[in-house]
C-alpha atoms as a PDB file:
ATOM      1  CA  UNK A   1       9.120  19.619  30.605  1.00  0.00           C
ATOM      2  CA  UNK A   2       7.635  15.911  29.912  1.00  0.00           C
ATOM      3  CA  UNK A   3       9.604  14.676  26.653  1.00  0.00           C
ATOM      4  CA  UNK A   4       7.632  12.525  24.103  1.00  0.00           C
ATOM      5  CA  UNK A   5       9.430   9.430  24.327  1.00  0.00           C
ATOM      6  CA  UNK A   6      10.855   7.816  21.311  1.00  0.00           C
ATOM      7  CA  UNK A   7       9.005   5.331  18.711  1.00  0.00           C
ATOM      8  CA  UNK A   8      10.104   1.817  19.253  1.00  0.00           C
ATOM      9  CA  UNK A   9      11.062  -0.101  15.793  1.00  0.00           C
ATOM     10  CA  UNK A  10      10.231  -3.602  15.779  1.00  0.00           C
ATOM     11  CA  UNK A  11      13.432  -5.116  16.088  1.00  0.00           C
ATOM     12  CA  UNK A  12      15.489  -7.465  13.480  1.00  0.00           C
ATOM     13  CA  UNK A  13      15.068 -10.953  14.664  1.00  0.00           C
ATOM     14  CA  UNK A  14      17.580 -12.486  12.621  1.00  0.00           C
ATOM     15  CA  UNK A  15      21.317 -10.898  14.024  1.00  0.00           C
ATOM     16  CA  UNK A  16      21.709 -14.098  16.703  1.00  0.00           C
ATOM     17  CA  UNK A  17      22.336 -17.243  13.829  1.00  0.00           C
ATOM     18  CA  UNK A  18      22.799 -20.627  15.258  1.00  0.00           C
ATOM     19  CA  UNK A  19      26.525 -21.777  15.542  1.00  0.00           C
ATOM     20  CA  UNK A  20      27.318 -24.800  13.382  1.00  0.00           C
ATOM     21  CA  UNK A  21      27.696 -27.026  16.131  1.00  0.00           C
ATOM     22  CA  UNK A  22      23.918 -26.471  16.784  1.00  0.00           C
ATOM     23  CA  UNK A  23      23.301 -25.993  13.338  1.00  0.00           C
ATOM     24  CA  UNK A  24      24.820 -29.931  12.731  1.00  0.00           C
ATOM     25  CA  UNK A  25      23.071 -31.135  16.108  1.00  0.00           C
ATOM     26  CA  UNK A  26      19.357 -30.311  14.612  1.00  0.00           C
ATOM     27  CA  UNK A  27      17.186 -32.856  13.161  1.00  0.00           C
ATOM     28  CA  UNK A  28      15.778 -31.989  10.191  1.00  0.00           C
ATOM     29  CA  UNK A  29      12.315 -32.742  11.181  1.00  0.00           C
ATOM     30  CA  UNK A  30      12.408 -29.400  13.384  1.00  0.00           C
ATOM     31  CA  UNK A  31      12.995 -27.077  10.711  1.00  0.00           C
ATOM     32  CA  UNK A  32      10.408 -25.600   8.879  1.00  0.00           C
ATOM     33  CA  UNK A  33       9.738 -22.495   7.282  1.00  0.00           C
ATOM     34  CA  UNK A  34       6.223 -20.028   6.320  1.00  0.00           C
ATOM     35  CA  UNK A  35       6.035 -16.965   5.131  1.00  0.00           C
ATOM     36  CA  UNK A  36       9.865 -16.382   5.164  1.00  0.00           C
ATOM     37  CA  UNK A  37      10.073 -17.046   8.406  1.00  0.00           C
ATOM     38  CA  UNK A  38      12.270 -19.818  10.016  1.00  0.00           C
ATOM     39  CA  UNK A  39      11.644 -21.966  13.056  1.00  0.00           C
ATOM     40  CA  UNK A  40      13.323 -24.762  14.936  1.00  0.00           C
ATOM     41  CA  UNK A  41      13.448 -26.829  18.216  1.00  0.00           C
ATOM     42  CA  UNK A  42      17.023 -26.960  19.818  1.00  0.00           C
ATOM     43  CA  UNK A  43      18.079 -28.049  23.197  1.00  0.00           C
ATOM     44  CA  UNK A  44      14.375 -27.290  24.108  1.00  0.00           C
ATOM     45  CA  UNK A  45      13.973 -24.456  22.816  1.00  0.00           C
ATOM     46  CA  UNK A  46      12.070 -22.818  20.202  1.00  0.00           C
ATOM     47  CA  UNK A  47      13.994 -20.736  17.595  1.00  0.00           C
ATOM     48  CA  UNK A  48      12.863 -18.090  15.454  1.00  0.00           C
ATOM     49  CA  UNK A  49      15.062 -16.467  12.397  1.00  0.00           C
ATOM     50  CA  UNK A  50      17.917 -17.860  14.852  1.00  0.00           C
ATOM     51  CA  UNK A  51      17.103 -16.253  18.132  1.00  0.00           C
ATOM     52  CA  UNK A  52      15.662 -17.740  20.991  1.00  0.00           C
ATOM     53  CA  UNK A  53      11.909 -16.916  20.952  1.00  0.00           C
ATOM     54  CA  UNK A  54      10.851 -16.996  24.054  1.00  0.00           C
ATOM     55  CA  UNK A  55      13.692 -13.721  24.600  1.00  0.00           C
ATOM     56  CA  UNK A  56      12.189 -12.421  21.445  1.00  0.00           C
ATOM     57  CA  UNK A  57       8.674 -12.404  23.224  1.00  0.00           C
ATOM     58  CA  UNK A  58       9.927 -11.241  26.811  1.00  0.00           C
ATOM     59  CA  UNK A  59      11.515  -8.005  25.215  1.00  0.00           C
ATOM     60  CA  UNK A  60       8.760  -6.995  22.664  1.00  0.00           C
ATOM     61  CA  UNK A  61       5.475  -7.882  23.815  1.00  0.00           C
ATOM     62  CA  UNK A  62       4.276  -4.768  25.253  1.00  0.00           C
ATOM     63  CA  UNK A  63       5.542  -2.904  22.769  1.00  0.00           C
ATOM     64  CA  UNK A  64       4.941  -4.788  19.841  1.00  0.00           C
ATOM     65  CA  UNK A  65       1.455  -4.419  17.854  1.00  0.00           C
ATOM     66  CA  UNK A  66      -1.219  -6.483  17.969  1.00  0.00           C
ATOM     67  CA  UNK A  67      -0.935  -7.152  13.892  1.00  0.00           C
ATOM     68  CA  UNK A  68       2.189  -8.475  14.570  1.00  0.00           C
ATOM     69  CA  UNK A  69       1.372 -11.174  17.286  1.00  0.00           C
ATOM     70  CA  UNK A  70      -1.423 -12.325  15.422  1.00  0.00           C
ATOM     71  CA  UNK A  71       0.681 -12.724  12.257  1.00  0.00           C
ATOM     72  CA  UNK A  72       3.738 -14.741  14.570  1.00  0.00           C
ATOM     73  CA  UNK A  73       0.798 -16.726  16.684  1.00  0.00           C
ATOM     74  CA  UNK A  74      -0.841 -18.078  13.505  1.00  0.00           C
ATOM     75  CA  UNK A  75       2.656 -19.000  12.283  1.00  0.00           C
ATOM     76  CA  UNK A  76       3.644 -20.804  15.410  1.00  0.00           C
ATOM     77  CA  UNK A  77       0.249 -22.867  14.814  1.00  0.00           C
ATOM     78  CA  UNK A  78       1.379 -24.027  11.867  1.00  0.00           C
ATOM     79  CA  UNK A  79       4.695 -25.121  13.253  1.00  0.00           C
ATOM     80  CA  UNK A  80       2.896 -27.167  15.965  1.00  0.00           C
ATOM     81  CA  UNK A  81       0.729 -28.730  13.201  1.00  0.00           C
ATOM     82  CA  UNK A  82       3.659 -29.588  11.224  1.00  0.00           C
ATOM     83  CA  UNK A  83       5.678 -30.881  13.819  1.00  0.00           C
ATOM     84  CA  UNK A  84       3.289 -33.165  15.199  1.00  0.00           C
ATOM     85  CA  UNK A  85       2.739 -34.483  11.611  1.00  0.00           C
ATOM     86  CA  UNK A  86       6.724 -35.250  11.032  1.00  0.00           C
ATOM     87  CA  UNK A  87       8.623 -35.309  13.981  1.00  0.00           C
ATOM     88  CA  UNK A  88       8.873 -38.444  15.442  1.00  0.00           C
ATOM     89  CA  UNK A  89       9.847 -38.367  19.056  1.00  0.00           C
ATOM     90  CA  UNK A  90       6.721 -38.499  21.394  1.00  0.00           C
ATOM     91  CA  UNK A  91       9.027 -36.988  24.172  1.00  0.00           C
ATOM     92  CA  UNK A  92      10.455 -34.246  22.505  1.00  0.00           C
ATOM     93  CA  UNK A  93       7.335 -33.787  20.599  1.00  0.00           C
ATOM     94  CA  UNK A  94       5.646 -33.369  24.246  1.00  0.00           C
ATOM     95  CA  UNK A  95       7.750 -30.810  25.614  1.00  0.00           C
ATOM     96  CA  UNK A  96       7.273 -28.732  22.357  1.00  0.00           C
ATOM     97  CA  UNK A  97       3.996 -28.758  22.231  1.00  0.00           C
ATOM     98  CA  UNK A  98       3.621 -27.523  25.787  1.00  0.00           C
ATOM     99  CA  UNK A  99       6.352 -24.627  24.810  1.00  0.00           C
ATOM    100  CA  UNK A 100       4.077 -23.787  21.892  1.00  0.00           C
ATOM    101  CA  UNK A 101       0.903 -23.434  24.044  1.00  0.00           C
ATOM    102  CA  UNK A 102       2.615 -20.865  26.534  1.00  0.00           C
ATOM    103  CA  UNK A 103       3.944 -18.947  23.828  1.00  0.00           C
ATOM    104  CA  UNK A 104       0.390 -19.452  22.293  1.00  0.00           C
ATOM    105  CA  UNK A 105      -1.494 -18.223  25.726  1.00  0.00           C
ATOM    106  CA  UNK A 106       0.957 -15.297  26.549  1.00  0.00           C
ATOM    107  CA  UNK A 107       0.765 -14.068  23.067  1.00  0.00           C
ATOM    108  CA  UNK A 108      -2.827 -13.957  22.569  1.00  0.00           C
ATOM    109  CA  UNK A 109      -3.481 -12.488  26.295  1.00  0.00           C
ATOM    110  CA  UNK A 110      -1.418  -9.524  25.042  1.00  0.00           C
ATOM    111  CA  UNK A 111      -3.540  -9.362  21.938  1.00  0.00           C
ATOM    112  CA  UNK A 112      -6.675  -9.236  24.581  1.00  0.00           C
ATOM    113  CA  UNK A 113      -5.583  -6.650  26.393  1.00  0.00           C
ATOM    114  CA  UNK A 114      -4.517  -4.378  23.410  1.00  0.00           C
ATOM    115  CA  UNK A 115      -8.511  -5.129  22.285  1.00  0.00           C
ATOM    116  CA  UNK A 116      -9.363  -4.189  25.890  1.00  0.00           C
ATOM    117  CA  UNK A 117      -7.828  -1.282  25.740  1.00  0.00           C
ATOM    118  CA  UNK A 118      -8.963   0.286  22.261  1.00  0.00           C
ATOM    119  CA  UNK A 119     -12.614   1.812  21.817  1.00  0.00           C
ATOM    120  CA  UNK A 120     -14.224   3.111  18.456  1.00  0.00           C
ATOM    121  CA  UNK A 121     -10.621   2.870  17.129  1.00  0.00           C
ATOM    122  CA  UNK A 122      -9.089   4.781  19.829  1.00  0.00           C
ATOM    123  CA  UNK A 123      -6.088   3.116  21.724  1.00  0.00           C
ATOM    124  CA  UNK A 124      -5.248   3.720  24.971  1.00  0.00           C
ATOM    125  CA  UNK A 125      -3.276   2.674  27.881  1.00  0.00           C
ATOM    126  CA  UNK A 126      -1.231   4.191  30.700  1.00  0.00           C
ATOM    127  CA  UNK A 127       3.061   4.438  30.858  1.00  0.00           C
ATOM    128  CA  UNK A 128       4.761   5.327  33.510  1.00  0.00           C
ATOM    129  CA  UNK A 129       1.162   7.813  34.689  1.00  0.00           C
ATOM    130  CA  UNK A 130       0.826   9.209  31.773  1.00  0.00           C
ATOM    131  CA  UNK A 131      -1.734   8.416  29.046  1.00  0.00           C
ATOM    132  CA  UNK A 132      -1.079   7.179  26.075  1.00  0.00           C
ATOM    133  CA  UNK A 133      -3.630   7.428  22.774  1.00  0.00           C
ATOM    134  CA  UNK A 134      -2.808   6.062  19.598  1.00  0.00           C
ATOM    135  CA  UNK A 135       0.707   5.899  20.895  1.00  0.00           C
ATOM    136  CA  UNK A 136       0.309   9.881  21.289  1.00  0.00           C
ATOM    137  CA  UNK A 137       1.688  10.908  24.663  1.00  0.00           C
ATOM    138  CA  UNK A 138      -1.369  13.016  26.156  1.00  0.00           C
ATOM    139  CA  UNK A 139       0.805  14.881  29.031  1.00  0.00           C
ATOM    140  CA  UNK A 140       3.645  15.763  27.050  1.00  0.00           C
ATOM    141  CA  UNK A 141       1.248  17.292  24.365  1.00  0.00           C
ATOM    142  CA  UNK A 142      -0.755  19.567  26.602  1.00  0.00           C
ATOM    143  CA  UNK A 143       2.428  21.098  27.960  1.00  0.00           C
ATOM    144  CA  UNK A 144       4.470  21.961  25.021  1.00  0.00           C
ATOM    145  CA  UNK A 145       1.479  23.337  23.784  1.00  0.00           C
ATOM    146  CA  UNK A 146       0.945  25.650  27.167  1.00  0.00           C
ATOM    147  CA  UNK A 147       4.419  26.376  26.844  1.00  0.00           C
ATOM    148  CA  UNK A 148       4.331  27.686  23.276  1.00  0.00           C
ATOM    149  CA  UNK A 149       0.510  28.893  22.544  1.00  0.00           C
ATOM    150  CA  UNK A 150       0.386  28.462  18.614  1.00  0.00           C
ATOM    151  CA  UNK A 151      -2.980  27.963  16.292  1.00  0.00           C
ATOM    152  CA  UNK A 152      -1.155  24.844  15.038  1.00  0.00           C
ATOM    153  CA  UNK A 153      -0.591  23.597  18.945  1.00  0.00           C
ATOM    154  CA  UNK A 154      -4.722  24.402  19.351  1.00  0.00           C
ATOM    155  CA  UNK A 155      -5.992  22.538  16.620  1.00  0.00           C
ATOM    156  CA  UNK A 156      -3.406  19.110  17.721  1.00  0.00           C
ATOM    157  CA  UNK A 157      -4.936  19.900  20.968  1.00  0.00           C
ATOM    158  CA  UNK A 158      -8.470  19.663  19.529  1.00  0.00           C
ATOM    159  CA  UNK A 159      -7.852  16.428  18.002  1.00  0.00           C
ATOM    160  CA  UNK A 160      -6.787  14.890  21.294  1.00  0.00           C
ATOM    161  CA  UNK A 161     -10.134  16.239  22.779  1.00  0.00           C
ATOM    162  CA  UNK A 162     -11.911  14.787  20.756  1.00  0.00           C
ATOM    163  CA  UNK A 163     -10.151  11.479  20.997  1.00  0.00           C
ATOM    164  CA  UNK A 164     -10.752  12.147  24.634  1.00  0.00           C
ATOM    165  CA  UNK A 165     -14.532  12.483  24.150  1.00  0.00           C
ATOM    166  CA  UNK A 166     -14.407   9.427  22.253  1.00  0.00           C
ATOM    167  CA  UNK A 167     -13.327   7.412  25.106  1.00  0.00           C
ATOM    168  CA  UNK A 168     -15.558   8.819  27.775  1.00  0.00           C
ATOM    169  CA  UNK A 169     -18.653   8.189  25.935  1.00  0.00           C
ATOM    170  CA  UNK A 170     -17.888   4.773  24.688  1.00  0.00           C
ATOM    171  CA  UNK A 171     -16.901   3.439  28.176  1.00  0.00           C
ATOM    172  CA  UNK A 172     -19.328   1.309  29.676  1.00  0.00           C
ATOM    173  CA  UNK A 173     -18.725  -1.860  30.638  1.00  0.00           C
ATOM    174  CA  UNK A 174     -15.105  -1.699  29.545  1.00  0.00           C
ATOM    175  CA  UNK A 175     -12.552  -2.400  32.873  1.00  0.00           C
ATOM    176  CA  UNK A 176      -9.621  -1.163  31.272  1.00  0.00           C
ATOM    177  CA  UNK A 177     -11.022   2.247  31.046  1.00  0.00           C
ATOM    178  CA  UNK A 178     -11.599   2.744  34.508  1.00  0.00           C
ATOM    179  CA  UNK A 179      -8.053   2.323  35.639  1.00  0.00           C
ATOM    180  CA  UNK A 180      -7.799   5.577  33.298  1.00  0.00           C
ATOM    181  CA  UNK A 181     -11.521   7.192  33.990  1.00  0.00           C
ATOM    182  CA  UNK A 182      -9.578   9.745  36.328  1.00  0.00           C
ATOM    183  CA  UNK A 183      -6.950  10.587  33.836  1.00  0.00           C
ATOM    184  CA  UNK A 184      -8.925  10.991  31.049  1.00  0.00           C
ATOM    185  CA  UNK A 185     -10.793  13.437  32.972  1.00  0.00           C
ATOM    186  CA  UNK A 186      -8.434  15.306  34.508  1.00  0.00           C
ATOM    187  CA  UNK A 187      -6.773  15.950  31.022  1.00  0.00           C
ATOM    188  CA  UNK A 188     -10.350  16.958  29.381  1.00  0.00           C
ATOM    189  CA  UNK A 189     -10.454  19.580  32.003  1.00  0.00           C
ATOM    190  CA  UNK A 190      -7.016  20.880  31.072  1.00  0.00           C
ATOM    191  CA  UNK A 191      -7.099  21.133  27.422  1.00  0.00           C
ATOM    192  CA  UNK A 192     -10.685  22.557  27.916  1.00  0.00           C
ATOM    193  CA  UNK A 193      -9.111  25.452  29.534  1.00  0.00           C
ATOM    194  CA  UNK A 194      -6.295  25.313  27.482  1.00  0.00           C
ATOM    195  CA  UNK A 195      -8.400  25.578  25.181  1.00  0.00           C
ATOM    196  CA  UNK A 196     -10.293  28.966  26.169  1.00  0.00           C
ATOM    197  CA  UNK A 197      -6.917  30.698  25.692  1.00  0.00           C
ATOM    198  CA  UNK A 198      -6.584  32.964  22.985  1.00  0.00           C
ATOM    199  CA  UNK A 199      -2.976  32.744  21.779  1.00  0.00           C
ATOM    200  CA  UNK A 200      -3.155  35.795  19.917  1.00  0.00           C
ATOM    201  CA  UNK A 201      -3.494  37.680  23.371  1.00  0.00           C
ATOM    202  CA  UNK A 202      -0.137  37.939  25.209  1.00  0.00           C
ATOM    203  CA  UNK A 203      -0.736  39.279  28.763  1.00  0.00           C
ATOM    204  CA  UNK A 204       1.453  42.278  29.782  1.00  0.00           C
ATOM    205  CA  UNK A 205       3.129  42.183  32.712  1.00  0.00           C
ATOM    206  CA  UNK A 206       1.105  44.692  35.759  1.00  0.00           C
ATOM    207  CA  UNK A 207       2.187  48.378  36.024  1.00  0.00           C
ATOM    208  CA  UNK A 208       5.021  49.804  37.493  1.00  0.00           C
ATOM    209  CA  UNK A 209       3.758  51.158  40.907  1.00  0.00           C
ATOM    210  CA  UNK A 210       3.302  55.176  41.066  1.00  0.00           C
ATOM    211  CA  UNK A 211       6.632  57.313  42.696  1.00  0.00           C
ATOM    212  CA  UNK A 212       5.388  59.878  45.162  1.00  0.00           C
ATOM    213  CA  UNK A 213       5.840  63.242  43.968  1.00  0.00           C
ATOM    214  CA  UNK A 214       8.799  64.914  45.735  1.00  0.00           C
ATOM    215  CA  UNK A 215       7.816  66.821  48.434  1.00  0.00           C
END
């Protein structure tokens, strides 16, 4: 049986502080803070709440959602404007900027492709083969419902039909759709005939075959 695999929560980004060493060695004009949220520039690199950011991006891009890139990108802008303003150190200030900018251009390719990959609402993308919609696990769904035909499992299945629909007649012209065009399909057909099942009817298993009368 395909399990539903388990929600992610967005990590804490705050359990890796700076040592005091570090926390002596950093000039002031690095630090700066929006929103509640800390950043600084040590030993070339880019902190955030303490940890290293560019590890903080590496482990939760795919996974984190789009609101919350778009909320950390405009906050990293606003670092780079207020670092150029008072950090004085041309070098330094050089190599920063340039760290910003990839963090910048990773950050908002992810938020591209997450826009790529939603239609009228609907969000979709593929893990592992299997199709993922509004973070709902398509395969997993259609077989715990075969396996236990309930009106409850018929009407979820419904809703993810329609979802479904939603996709394949809002697709033109979008190339993230037809990596999943087959997919989509394929599972339409399924629930469909999932679908024409009556759960109220439980097939009984065939006759016993007829004993020749003794002779």
């Amino acid at each position: 049986m395909t399990e539903i695999r388990n929600v992610r929560i967005p990590p804490r980004i705050d359990q890796l502080p700076l040592s005091e060493q570090e926390t002596r060695e950093a000039p002031k004009g690095w630090q700066f803070e929006v929103e509640g949220q800390k950043f600084d520039f040590l030993k070339g690199k880019l902190q955030y709440n303490g940890q290293d950011l560019a590890q903080h991006i590496s482990e939760n891009l795919t996974h984190l959602g789009a609101n919350y890139w778009t909320g950390l990108s405009k906050r990293l802008a606003l670092y780079r404007d207020y670092a150029t303003l008072n950090v004085d150190d041309p070098e330094a200030l050089g190599k920063f900027i340039a760290l910003i900018h990839a963090f910048l251009t990773k950050i908002y390719g992810r938020i591209k492709k997450k826009f790529d990959e939603t239609i009228d609402g609907v969000a979709f993308h593929l893990e592992d083969g299997q199709l993922l919609i509004n973070g709902v696990n398509v395969h997993a769904c259609l077989k715990m419902a075969q396996k236990r035909r309930t009106k409850k499992g018929r009407i979820f299945l419904k809703g993810l039909r329609g979802r479904l629909a939603v996709l394949q007649s809002n697709r033109s012209g979008n190339p993230s759709y037809e990596k999943i065009r087959e997919t989509v399909e394929a599972l339409a057909t399924a629930i469909d005939s999932e679908l024409r099942m009556n759960p109220d009817v439980i097939p009984l298993p065939p006759p016993a075959p007829l004993l020749d009368p003794p002779a």
